[in-house]
C-alpha atoms as a PDB file:
ATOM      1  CA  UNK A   1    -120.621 -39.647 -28.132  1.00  0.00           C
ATOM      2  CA  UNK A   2    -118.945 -41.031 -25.128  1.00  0.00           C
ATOM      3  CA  UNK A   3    -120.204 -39.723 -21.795  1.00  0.00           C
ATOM      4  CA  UNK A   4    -116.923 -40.266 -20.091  1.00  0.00           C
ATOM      5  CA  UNK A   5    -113.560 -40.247 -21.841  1.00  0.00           C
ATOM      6  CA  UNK A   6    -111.964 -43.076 -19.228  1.00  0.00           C
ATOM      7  CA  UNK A   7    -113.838 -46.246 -17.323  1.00  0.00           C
ATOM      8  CA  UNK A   8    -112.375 -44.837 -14.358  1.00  0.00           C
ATOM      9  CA  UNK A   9    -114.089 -41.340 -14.945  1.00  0.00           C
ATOM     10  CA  UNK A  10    -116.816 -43.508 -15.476  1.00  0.00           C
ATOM     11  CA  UNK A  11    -116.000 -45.303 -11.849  1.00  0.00           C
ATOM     12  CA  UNK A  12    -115.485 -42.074  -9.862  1.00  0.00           C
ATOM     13  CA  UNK A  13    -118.902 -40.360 -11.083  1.00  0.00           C
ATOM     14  CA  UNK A  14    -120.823 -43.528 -10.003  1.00  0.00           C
ATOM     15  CA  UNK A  15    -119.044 -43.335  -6.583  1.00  0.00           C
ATOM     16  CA  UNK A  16    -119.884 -40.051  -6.151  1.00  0.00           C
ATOM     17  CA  UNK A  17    -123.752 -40.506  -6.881  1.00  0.00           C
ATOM     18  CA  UNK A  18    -123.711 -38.957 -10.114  1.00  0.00           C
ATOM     19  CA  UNK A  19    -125.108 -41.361 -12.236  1.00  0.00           C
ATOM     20  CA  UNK A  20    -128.386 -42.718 -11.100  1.00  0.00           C
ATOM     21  CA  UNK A  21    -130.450 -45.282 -13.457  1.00  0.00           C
ATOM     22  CA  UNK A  22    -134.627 -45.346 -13.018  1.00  0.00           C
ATOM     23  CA  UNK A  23    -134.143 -42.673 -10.100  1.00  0.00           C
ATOM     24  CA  UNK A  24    -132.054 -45.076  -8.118  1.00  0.00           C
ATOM     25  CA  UNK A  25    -128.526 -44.366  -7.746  1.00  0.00           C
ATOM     26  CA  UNK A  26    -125.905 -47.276  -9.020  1.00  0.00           C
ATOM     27  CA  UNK A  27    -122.738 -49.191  -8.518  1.00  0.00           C
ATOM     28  CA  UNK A  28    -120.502 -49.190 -11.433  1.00  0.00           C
ATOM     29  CA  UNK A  29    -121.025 -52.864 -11.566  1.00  0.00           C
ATOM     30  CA  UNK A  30    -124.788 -52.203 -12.456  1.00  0.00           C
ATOM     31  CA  UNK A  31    -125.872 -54.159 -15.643  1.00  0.00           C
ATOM     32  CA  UNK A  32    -128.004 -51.790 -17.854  1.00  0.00           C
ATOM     33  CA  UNK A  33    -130.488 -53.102 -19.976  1.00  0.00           C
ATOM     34  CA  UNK A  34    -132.530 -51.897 -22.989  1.00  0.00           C
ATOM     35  CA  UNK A  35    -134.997 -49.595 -22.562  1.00  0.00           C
ATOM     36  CA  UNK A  36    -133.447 -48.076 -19.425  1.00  0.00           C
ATOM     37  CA  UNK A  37    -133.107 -44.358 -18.261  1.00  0.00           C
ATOM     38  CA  UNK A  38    -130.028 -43.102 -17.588  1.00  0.00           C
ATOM     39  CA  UNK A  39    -129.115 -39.956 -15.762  1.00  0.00           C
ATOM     40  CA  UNK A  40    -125.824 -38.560 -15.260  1.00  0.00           C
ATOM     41  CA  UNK A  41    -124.931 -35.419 -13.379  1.00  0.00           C
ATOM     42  CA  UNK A  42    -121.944 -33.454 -14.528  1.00  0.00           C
ATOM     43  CA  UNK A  43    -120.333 -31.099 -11.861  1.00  0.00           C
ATOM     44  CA  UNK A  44    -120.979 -27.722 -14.501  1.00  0.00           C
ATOM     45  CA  UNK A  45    -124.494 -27.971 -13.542  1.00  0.00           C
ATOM     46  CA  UNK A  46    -125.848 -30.107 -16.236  1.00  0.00           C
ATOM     47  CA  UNK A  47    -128.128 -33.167 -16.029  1.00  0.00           C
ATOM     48  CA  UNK A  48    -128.062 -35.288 -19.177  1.00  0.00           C
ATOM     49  CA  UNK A  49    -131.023 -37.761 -19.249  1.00  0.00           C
ATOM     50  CA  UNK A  50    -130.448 -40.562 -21.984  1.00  0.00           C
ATOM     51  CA  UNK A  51    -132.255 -43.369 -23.023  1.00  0.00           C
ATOM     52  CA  UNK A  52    -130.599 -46.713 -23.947  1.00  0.00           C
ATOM     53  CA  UNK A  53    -132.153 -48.296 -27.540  1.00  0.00           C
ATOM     54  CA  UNK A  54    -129.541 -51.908 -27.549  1.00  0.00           C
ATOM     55  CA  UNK A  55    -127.364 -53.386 -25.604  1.00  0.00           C
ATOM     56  CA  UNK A  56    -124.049 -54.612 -27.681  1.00  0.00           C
ATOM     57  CA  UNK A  57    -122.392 -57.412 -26.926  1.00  0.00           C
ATOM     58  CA  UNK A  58    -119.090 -56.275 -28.356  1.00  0.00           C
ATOM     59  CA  UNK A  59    -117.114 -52.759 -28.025  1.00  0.00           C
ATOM     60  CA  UNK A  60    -117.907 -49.960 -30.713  1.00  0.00           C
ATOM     61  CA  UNK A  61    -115.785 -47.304 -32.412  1.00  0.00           C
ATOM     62  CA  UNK A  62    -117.555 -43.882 -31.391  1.00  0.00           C
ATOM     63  CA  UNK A  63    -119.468 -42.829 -34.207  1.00  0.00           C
ATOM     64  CA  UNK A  64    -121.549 -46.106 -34.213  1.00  0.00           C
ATOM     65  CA  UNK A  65    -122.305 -45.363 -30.316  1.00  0.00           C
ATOM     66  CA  UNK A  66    -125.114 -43.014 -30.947  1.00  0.00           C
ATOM     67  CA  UNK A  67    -127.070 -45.539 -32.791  1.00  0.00           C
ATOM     68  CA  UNK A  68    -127.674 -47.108 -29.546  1.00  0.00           C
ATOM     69  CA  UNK A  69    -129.064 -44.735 -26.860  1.00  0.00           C
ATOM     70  CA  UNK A  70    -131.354 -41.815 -27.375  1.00  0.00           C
ATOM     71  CA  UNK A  71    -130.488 -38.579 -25.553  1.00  0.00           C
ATOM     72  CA  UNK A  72    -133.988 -36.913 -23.942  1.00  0.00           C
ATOM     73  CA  UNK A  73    -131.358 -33.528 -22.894  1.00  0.00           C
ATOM     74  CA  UNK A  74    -133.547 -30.282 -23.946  1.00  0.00           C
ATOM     75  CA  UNK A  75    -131.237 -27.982 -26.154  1.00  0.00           C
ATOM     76  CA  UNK A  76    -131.397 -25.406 -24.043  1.00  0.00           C
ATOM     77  CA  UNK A  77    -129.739 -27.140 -20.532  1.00  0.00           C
ATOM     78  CA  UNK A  78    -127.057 -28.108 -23.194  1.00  0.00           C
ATOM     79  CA  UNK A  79    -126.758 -24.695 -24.464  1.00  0.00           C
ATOM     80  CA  UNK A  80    -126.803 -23.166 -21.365  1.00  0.00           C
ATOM     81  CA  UNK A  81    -124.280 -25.254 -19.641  1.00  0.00           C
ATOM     82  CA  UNK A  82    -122.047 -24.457 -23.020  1.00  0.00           C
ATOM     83  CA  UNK A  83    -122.242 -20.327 -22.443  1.00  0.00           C
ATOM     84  CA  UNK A  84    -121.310 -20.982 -18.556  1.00  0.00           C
ATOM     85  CA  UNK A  85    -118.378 -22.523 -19.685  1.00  0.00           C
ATOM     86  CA  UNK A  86    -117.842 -20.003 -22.319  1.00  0.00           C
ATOM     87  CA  UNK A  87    -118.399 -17.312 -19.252  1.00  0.00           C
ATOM     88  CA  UNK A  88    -115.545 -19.075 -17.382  1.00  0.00           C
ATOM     89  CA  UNK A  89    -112.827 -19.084 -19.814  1.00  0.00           C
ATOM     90  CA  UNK A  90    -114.271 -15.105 -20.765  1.00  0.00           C
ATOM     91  CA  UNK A  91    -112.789 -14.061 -16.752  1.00  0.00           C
ATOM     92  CA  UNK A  92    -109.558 -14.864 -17.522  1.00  0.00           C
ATOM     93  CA  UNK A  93    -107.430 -11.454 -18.523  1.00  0.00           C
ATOM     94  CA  UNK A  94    -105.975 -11.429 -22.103  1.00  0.00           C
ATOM     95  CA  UNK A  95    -102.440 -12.430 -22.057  1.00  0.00           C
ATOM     96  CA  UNK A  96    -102.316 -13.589 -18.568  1.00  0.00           C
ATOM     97  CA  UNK A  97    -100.975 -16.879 -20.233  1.00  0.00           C
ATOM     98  CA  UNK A  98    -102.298 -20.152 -19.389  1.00  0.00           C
ATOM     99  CA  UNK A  99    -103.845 -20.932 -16.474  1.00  0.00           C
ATOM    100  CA  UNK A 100    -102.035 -22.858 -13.498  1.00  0.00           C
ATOM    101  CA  UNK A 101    -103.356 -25.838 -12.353  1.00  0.00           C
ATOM    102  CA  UNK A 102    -104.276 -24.364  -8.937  1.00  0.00           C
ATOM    103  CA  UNK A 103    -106.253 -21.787 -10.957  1.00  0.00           C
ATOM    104  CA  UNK A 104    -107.893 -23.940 -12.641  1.00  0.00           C
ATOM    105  CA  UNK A 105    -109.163 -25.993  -9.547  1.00  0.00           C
ATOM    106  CA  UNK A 106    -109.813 -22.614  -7.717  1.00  0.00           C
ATOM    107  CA  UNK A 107    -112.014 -21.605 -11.357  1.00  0.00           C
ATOM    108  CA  UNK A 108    -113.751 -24.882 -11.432  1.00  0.00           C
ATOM    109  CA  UNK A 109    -114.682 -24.705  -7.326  1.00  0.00           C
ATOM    110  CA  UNK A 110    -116.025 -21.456  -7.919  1.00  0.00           C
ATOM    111  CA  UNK A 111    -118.118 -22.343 -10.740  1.00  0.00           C
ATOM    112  CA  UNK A 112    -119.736 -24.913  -9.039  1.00  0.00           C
ATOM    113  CA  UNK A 113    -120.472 -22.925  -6.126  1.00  0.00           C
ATOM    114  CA  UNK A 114    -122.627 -20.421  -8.501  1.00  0.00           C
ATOM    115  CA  UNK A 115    -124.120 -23.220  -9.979  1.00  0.00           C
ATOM    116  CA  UNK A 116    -125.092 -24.745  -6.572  1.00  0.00           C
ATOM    117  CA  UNK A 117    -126.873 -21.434  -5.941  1.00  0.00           C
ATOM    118  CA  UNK A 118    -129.090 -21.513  -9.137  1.00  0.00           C
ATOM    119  CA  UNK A 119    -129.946 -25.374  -8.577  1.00  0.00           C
END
């Protein structure tokens, strides 16, 4: 599993002080090494904590990816993260069509704002 589908997704959460290594925020540039705790802060409300096994010195296809980190994430942050998002696409009235891109940025701001309050 990939934690971010694009480098520069990657970039922007580390700017934004979403992805902190050992407790201590980082740079995108940061080298990570073996044995290092990684955790990254998605704006739903979840925390995923994962623990890197090897470093590789080439690129991997995805499916050999999880052989190399370890994710420490209880099931239940995961699960509970999945049936807010569930909620959220619940609200929206059947046959209302798809959502406009202002609604969805107006959807996603007010998620976050509940999920601020239960932080």
């Amino acid at each position: 599993m990939r934690f971010f589908k694009t480098r520069t997704m990657a970039t922007q959460a580390c700017d934004l002080n979403r992805v902190s290594v050992a407790g201590q925020t980082v740079k995108p540039s940061k080298h990570i090494k073996a044995g290092e705790s990684i955790e990254i802060k998605w704006s739903g409300g979840l925390k995923r904590t994962i623990e890197v096994l090897q470093i590789t010195e080439k690129r991997l296809g995805a499916k050999l990816v999880p052989e190399y980190y370890k994710d420490h994430t209880p099931q239940k942050e995961i699960d509970d993260y999945k049936a807010r998002v569930a909620r959220a696409a619940a609200y929206r009235d059947p046959g209302a069509g798809r959502p406009t891109k202002k609604d969805r940025r107006d959807m996603d701001d007010f998620l976050g704002a509940v999920d601020d309050l239960f932080e």
